[in-house]
C-alpha atoms as a PDB file:
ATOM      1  CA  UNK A   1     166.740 -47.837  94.961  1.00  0.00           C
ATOM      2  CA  UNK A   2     163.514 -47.156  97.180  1.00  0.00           C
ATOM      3  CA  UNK A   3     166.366 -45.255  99.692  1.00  0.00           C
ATOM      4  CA  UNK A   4     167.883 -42.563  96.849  1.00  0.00           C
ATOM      5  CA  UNK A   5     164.117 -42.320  95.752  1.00  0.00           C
ATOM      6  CA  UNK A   6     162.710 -41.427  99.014  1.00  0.00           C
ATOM      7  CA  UNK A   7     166.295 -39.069 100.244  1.00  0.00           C
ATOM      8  CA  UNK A   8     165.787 -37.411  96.449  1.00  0.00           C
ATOM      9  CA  UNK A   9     161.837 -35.962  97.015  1.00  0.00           C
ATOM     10  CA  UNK A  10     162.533 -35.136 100.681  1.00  0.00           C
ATOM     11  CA  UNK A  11     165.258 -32.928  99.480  1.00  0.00           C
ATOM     12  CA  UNK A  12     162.954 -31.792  96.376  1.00  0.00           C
ATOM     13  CA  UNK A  13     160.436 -30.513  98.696  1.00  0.00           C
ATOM     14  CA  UNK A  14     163.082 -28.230 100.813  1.00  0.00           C
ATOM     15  CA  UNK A  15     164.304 -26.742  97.322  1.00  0.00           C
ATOM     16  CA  UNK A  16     160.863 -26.626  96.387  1.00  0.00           C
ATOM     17  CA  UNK A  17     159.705 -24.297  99.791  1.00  0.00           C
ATOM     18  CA  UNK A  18     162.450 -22.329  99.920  1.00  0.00           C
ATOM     19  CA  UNK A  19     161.799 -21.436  95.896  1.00  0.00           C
ATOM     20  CA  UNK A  20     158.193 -20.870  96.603  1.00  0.00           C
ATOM     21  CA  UNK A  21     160.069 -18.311  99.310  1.00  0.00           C
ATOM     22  CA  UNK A  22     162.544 -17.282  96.803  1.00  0.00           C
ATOM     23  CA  UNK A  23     165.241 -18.444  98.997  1.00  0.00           C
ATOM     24  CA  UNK A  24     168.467 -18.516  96.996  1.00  0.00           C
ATOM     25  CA  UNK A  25     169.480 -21.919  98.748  1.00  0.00           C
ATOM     26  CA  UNK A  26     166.870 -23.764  97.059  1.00  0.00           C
ATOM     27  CA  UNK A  27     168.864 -24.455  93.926  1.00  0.00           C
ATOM     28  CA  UNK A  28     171.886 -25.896  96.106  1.00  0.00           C
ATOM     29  CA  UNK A  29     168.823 -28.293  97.353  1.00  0.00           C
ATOM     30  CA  UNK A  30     167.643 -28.791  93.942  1.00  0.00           C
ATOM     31  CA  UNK A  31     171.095 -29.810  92.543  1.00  0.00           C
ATOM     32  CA  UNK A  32     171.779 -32.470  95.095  1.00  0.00           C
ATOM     33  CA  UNK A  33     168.000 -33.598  94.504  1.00  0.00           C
ATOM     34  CA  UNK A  34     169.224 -33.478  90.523  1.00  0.00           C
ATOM     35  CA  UNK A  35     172.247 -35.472  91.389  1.00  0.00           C
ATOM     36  CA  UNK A  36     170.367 -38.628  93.061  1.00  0.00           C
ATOM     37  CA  UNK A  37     167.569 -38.536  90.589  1.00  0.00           C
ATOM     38  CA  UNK A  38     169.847 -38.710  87.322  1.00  0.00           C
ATOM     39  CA  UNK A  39     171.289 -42.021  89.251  1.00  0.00           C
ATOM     40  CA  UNK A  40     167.829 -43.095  89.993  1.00  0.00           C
ATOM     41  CA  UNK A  41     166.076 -42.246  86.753  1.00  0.00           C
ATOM     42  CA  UNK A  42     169.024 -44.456  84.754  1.00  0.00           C
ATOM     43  CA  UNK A  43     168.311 -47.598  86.827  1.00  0.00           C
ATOM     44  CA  UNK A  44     164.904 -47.284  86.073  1.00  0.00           C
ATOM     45  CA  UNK A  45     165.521 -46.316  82.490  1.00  0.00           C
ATOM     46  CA  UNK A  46     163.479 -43.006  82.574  1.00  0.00           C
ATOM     47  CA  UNK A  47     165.906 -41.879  80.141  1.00  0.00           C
ATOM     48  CA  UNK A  48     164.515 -38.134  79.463  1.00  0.00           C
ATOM     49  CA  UNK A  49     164.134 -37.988  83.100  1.00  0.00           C
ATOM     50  CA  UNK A  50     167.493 -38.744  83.775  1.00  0.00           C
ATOM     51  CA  UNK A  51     169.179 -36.618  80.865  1.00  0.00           C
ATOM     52  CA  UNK A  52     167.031 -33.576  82.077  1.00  0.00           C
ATOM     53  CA  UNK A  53     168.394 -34.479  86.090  1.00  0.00           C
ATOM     54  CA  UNK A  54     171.531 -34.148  84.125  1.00  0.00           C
ATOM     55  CA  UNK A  55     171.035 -30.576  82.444  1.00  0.00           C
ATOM     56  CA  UNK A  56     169.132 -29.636  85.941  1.00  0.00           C
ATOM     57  CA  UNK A  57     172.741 -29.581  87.649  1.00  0.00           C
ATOM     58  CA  UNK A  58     173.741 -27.499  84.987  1.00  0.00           C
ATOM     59  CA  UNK A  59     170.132 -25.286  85.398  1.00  0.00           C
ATOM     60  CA  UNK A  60     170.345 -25.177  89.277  1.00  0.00           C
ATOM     61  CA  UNK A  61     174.185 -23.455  89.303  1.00  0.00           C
ATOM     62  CA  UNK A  62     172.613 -21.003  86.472  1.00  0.00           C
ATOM     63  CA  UNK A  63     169.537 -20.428  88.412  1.00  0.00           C
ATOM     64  CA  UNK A  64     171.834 -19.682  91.824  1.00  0.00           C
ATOM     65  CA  UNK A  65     174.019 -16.977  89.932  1.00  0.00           C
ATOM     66  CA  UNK A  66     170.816 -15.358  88.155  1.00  0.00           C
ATOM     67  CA  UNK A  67     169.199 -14.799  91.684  1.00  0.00           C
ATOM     68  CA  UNK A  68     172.187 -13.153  92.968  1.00  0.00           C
ATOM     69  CA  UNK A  69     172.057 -10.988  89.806  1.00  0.00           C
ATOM     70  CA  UNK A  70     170.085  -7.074  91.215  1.00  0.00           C
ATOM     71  CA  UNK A  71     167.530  -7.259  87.686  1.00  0.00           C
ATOM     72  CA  UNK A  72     165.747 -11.197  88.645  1.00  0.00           C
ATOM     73  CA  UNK A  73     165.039 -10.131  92.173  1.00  0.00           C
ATOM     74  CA  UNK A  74     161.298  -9.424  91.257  1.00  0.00           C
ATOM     75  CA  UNK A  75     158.510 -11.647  89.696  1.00  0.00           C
ATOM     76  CA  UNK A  76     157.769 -11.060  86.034  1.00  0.00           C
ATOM     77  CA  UNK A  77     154.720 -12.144  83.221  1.00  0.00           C
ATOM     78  CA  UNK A  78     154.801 -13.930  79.879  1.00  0.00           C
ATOM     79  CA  UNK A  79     151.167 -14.521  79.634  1.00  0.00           C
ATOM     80  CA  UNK A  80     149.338 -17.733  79.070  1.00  0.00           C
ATOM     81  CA  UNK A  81     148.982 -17.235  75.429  1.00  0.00           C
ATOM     82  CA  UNK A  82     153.360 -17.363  75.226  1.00  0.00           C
ATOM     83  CA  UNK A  83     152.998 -20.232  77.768  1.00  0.00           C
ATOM     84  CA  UNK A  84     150.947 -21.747  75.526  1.00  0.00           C
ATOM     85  CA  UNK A  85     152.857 -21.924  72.625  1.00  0.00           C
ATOM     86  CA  UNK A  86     156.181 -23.024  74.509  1.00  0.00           C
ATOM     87  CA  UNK A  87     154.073 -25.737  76.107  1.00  0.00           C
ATOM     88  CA  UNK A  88     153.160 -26.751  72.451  1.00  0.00           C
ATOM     89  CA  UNK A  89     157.143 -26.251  71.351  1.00  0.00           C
ATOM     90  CA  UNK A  90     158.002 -28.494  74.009  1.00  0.00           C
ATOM     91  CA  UNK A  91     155.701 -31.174  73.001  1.00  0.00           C
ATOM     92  CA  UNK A  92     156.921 -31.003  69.280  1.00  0.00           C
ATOM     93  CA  UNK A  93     160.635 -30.738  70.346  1.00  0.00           C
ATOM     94  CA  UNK A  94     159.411 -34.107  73.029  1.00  0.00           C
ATOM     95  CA  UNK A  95     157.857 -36.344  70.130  1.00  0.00           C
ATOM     96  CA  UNK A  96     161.135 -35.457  68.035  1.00  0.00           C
ATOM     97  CA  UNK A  97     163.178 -36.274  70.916  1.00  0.00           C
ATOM     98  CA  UNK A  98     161.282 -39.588  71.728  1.00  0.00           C
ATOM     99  CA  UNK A  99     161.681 -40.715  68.149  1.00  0.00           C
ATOM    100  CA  UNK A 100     165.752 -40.352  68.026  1.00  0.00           C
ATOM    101  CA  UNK A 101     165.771 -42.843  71.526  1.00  0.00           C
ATOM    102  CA  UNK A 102     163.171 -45.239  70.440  1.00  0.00           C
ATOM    103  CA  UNK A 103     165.211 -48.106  70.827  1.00  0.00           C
ATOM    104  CA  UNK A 104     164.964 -47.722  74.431  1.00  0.00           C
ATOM    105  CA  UNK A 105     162.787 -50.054  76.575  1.00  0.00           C
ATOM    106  CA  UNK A 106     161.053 -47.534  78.040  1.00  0.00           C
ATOM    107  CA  UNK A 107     157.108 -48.138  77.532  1.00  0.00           C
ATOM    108  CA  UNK A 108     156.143 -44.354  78.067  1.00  0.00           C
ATOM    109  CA  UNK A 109     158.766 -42.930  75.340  1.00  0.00           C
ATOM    110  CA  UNK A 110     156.330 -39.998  74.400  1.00  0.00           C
ATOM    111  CA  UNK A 111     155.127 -39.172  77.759  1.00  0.00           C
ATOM    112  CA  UNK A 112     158.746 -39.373  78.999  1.00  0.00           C
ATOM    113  CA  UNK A 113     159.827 -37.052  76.627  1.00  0.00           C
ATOM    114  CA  UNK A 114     157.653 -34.012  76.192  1.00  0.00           C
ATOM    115  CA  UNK A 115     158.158 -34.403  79.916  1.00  0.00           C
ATOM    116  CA  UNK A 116     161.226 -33.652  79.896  1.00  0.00           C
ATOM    117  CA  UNK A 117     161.024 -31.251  77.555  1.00  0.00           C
ATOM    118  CA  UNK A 118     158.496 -28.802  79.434  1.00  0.00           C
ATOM    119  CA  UNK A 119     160.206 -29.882  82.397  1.00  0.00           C
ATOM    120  CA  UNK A 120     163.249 -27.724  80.826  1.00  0.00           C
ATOM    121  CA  UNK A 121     161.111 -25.068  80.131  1.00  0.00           C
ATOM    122  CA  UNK A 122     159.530 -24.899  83.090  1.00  0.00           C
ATOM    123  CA  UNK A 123     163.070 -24.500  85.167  1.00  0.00           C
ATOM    124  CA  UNK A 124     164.136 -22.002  82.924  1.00  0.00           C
ATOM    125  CA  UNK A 125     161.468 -19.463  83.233  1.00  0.00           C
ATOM    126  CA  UNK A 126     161.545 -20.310  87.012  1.00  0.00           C
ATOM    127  CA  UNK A 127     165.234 -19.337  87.018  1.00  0.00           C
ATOM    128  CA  UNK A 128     164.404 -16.094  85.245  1.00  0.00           C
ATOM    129  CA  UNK A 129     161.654 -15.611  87.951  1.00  0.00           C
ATOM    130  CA  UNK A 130     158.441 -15.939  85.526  1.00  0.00           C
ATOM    131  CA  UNK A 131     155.461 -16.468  87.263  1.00  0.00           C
ATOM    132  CA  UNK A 132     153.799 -19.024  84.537  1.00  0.00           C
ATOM    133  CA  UNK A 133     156.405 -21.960  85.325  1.00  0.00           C
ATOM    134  CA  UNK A 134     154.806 -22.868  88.144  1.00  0.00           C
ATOM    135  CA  UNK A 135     151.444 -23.989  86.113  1.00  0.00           C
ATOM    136  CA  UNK A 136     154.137 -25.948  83.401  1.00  0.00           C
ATOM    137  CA  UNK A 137     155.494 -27.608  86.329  1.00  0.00           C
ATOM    138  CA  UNK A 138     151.847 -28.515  87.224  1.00  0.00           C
ATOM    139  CA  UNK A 139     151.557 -29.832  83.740  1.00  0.00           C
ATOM    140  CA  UNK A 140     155.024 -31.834  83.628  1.00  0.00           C
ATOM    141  CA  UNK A 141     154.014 -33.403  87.431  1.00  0.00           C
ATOM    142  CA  UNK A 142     150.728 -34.645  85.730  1.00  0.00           C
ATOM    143  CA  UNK A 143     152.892 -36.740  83.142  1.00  0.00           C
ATOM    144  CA  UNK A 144     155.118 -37.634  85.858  1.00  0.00           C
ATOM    145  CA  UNK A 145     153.059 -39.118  88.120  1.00  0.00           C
ATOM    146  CA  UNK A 146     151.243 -40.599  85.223  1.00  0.00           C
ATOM    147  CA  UNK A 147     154.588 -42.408  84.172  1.00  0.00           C
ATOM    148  CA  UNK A 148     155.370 -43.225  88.009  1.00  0.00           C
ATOM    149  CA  UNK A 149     152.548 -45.140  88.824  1.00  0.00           C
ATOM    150  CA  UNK A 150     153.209 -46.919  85.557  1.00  0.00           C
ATOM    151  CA  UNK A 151     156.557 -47.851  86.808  1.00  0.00           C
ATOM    152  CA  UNK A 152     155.660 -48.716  90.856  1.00  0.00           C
ATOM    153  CA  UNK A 153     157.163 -45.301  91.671  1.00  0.00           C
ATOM    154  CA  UNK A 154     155.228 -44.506  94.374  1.00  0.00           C
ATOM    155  CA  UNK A 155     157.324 -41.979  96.236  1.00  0.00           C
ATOM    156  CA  UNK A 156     157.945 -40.103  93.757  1.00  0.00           C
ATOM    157  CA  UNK A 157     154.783 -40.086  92.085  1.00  0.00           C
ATOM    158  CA  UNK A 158     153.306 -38.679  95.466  1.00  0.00           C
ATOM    159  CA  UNK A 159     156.204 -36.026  95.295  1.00  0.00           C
ATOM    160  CA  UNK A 160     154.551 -35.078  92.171  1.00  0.00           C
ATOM    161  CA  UNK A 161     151.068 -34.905  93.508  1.00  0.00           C
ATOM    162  CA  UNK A 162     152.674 -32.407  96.268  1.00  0.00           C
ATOM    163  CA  UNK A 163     154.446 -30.686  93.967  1.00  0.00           C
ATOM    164  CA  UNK A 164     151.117 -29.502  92.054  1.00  0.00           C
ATOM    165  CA  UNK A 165     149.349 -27.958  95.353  1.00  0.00           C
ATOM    166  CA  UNK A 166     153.579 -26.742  96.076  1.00  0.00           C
ATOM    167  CA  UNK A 167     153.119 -25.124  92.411  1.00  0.00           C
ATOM    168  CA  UNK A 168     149.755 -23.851  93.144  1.00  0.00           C
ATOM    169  CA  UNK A 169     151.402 -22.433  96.504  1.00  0.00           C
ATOM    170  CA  UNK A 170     153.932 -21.068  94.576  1.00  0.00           C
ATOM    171  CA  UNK A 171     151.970 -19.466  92.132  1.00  0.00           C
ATOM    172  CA  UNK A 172     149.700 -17.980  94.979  1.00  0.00           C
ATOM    173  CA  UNK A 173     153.205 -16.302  96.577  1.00  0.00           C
ATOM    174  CA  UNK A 174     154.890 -15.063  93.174  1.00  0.00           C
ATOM    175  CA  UNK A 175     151.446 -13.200  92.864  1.00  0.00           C
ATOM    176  CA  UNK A 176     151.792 -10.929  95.714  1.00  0.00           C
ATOM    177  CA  UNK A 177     155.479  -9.887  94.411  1.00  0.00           C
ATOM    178  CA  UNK A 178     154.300 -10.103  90.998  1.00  0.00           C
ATOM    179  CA  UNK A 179     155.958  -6.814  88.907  1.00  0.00           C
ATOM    180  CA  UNK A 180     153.171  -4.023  87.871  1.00  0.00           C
ATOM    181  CA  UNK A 181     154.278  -1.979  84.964  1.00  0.00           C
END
């Protein structure tokens, strides 16, 4: 398991660079990461983790046709007040979530779930090129690497620790491209 864990956040980090590039490749490299994590996440029984692997197949081939579309070529602005409030959604939606799998013998249930929640959230507003999701992916790492190091992850809970300064990288290179209106 310490192989597909290692293979899946080397290949994380590529899609991760080339979307801090806005290189459309990076969601072909974020689908195979999404592939070996779903198998990894289930063996570990990270179940949110692995359902949202799951739906991030589904996200990556959305997020590869929306980039090719001519209207998500440039960076756009929610605010952090709408941020906000989808980050406090998510967490609603997460504790609901957590409740329905409760029999589960995962000992994180509610940190796994919002998780995976604003995890979602986070990939969709990156797919629609929205300049907060890089600070929700900050938040979601936090909680990941939090449930990680719970569970002797180490290699990915360091992926996660990268992934926050990527994010903060990321947010530093959407700015410059950022959409004035």
């Amino acid at each position: 398991m310490k192989n597909i864990e290692l293979i899946s956040v080397i290949i994380g980090i590529v899609s991760v660079f080339l979307t801090i590039k806005q290189n459309l490749l990076c969601w072909v490299f974020g689908l195979i990461s999404a592939v070996l994590l779903t198998y990894y996440f289930y063996n570990v029984n990270f179940y949110s983790q692995m359902v949202l692997q799951l739906v991030s197949v589904g996200q990556c081939a959305y997020g590869w046709v929306k980039w090719n579309e001519v209207d998500t070529k440039e960076v756009t602005k929610i605010g952090y007040t709408k941020s906000a409030l989808c980050i406090g959604i998510c967490m609603v939606i997460g504790i609901i979530f957590t409740l329905l799998t409760k029999t589960t013998n995962n000992n994180l249930l509610y940190l796994d779930g919002i998780g995976g929640i604003i995890a979602l959230l986070a990939t969709y507003l990156l797919v629609k090129k929205v300049i907060e999701s890089w600070w929700i992916f900050m938040i979601n790492n936090v909680m990941l690497i939090i449930l990680c190091l719970h569970q002797d992850m180490y290699y990915i809970a360091g992926y996660n620790l990268l992934l926050i300064i990527l994010s903060i990288a990321g947010y530093k290179e959407w700015k410059k491209h950022l959409k004035t209106t």
